[in-house]
C-alpha atoms as a PDB file:
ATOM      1  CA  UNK A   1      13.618  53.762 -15.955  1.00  0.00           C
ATOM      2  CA  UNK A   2      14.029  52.853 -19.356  1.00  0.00           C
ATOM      3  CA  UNK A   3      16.461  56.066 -19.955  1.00  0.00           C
ATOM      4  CA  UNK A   4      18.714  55.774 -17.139  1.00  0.00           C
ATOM      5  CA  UNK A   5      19.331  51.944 -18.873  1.00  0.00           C
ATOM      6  CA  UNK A   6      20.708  53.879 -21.849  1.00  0.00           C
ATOM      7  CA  UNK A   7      22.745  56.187 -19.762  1.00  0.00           C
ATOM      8  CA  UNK A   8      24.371  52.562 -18.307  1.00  0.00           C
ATOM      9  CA  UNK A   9      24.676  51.564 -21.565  1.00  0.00           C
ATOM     10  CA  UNK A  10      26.416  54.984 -22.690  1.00  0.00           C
ATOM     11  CA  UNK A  11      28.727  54.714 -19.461  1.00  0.00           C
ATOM     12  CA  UNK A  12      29.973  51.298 -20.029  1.00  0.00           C
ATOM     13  CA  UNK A  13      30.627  51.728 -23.623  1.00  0.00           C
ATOM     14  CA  UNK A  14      32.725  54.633 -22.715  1.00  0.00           C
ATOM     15  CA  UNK A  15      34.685  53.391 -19.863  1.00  0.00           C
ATOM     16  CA  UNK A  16      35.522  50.410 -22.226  1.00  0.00           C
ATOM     17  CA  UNK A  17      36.255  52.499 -25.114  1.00  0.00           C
ATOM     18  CA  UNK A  18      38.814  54.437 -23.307  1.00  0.00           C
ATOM     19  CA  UNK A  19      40.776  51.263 -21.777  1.00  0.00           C
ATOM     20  CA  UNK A  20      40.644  50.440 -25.072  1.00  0.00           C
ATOM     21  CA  UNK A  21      41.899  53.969 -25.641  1.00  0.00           C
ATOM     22  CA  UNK A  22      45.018  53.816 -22.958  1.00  0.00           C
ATOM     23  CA  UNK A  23      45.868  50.357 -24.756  1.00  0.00           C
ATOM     24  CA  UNK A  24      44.416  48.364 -21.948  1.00  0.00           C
ATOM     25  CA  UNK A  25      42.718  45.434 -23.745  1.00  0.00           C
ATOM     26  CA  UNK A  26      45.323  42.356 -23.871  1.00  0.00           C
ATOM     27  CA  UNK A  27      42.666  39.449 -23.357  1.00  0.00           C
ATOM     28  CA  UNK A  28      39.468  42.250 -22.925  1.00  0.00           C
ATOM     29  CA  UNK A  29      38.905  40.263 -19.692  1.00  0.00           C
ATOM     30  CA  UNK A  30      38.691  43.481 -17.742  1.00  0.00           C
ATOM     31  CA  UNK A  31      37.281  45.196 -21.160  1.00  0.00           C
ATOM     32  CA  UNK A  32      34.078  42.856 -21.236  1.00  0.00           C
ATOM     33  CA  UNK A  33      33.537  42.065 -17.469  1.00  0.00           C
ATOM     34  CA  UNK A  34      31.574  45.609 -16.559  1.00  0.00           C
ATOM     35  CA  UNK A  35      27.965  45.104 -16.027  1.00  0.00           C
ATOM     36  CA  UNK A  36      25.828  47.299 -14.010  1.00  0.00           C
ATOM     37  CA  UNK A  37      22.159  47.817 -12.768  1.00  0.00           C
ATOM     38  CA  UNK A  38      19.806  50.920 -12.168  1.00  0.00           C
ATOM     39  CA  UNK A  39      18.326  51.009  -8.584  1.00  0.00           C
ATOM     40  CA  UNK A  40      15.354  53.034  -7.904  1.00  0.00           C
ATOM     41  CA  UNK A  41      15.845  54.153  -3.905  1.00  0.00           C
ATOM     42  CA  UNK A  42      12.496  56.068  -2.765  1.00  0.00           C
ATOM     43  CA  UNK A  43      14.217  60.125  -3.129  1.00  0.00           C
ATOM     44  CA  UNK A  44      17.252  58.879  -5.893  1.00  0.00           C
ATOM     45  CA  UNK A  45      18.295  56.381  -8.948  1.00  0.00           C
ATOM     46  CA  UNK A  46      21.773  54.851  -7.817  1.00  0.00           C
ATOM     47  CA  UNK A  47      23.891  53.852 -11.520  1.00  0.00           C
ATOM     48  CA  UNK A  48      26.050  51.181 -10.018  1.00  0.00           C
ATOM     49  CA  UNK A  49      28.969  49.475 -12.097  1.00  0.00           C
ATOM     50  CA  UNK A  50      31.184  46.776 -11.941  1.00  0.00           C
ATOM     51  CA  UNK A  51      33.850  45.647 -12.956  1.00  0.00           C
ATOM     52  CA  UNK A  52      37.017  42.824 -12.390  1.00  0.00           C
ATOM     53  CA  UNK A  53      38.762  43.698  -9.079  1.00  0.00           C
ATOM     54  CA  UNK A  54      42.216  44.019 -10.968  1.00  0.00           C
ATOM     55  CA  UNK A  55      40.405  47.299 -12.913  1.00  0.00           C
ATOM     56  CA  UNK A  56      41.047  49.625  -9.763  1.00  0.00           C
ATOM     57  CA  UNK A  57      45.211  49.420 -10.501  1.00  0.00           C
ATOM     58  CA  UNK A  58      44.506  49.774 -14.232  1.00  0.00           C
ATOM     59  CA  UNK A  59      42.342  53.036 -12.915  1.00  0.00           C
ATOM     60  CA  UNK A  60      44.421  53.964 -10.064  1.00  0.00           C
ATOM     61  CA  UNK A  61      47.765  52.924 -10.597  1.00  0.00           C
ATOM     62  CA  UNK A  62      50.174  51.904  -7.965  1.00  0.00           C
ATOM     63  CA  UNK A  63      51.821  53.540  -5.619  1.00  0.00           C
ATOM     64  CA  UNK A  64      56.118  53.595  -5.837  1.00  0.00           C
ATOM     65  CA  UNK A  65      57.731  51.397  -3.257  1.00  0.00           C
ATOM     66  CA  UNK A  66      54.301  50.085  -2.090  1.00  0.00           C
ATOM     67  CA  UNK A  67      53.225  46.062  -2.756  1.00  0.00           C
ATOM     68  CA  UNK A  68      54.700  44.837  -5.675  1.00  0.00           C
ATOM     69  CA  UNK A  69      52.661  43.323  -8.716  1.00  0.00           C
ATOM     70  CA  UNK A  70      52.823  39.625  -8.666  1.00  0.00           C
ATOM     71  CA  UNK A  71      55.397  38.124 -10.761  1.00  0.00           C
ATOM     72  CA  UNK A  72      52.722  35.733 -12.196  1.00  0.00           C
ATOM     73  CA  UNK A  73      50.249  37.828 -12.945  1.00  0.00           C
ATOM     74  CA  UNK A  74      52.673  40.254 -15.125  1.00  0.00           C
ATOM     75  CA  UNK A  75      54.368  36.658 -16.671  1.00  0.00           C
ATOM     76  CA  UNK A  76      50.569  36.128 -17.607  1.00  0.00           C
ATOM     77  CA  UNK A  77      50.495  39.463 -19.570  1.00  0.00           C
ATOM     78  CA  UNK A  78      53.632  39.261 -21.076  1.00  0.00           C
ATOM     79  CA  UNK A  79      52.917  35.992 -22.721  1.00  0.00           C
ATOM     80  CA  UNK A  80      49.576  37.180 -23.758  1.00  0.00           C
ATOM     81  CA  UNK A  81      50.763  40.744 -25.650  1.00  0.00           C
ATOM     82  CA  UNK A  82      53.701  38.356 -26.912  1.00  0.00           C
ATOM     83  CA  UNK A  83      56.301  40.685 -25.572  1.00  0.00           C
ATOM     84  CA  UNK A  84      58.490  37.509 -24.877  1.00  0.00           C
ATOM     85  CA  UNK A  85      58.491  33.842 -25.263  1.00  0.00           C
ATOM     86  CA  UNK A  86      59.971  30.717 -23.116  1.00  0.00           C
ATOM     87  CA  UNK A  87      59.692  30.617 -19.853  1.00  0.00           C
ATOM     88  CA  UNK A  88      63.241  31.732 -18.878  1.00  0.00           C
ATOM     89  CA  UNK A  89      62.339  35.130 -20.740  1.00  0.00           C
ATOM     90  CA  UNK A  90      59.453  35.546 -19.868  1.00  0.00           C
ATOM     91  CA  UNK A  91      60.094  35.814 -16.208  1.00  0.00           C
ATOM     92  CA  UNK A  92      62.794  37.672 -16.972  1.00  0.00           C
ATOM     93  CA  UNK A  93      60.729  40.709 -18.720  1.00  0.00           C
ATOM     94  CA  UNK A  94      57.736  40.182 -16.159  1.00  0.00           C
ATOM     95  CA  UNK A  95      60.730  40.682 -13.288  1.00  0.00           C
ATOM     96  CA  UNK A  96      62.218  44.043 -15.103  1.00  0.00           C
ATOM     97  CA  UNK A  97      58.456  45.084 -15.430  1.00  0.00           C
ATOM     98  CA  UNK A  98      57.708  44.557 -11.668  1.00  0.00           C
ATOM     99  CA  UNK A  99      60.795  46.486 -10.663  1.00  0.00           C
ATOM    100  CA  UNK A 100      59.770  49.285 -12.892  1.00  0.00           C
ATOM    101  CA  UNK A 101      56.684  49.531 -11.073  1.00  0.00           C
ATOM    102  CA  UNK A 102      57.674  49.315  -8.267  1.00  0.00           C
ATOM    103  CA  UNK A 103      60.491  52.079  -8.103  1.00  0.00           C
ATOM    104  CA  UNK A 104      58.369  54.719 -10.271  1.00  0.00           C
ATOM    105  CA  UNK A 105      54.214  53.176  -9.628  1.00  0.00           C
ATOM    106  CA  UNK A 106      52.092  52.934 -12.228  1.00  0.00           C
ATOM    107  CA  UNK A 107      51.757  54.340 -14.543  1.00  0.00           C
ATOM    108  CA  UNK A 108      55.418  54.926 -14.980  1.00  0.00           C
ATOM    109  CA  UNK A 109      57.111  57.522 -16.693  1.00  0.00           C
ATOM    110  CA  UNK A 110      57.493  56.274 -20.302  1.00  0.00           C
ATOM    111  CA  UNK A 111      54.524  54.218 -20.357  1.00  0.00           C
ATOM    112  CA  UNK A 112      52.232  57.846 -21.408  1.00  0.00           C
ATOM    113  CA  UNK A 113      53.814  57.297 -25.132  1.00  0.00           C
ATOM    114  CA  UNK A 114      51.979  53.655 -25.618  1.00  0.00           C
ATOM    115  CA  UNK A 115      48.090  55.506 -25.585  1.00  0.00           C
ATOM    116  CA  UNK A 116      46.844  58.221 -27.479  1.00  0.00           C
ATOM    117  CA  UNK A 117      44.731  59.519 -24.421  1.00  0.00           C
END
């Protein structure tokens, strides 16, 4: 049991090190919250991982034209990666960033030169 543990261990610190990676650490809430268990089933050992429930769009992306991101959320980021400050820019930049997403998903076109991998 003891070795699938490290295997956890090894998976974690990889997933994290490639958000990370892709330059998605801006408060390393989604970074820090994985945690997973080993579950011994009578014929199989089941590796099971979590993570924040926002981590599936980093991991997926969006699709274009589908929901769009919410305004607060991307305000949120924007003042945290200190893209923009004051409220009236803020929401402005947060606003151009939704409609980007939303005409050409996630991850759009020009966002590939931000991360190395």
């Amino acid at each position: 049991m003891a070795k699938y543990s490290n295997i956890l261990k090894l998976i974690i610190s990889e997933l994290q090190a490639e958000l990370i990676g892709q330059g998605h650490k801006a408060t390393g809430s989604l970074v820090n919250s994985f945690e997973g268990s080993v579950l011994t089933l009578p014929k199989s050992i089941v590796i099971q991982i979590l993570m924040n429930d926002y981590g599936i769009y980093v991991n997926e992306g969006r699709i274009a034209g589908a929901k769009r991101v919410p305004l607060q959320v991307l305000m949120n980021w924007v003042e945290q990666r200190a893209i923009a400050s004051g409220n009236k820019e803020v929401k402005n930049v947060a606003f151009a960033i939704q409609e980007k997403i939303f005409q050409e998903g996630s991850p759009t076109k020009g966002s590939f030169k931000f991360a190395p991998n």
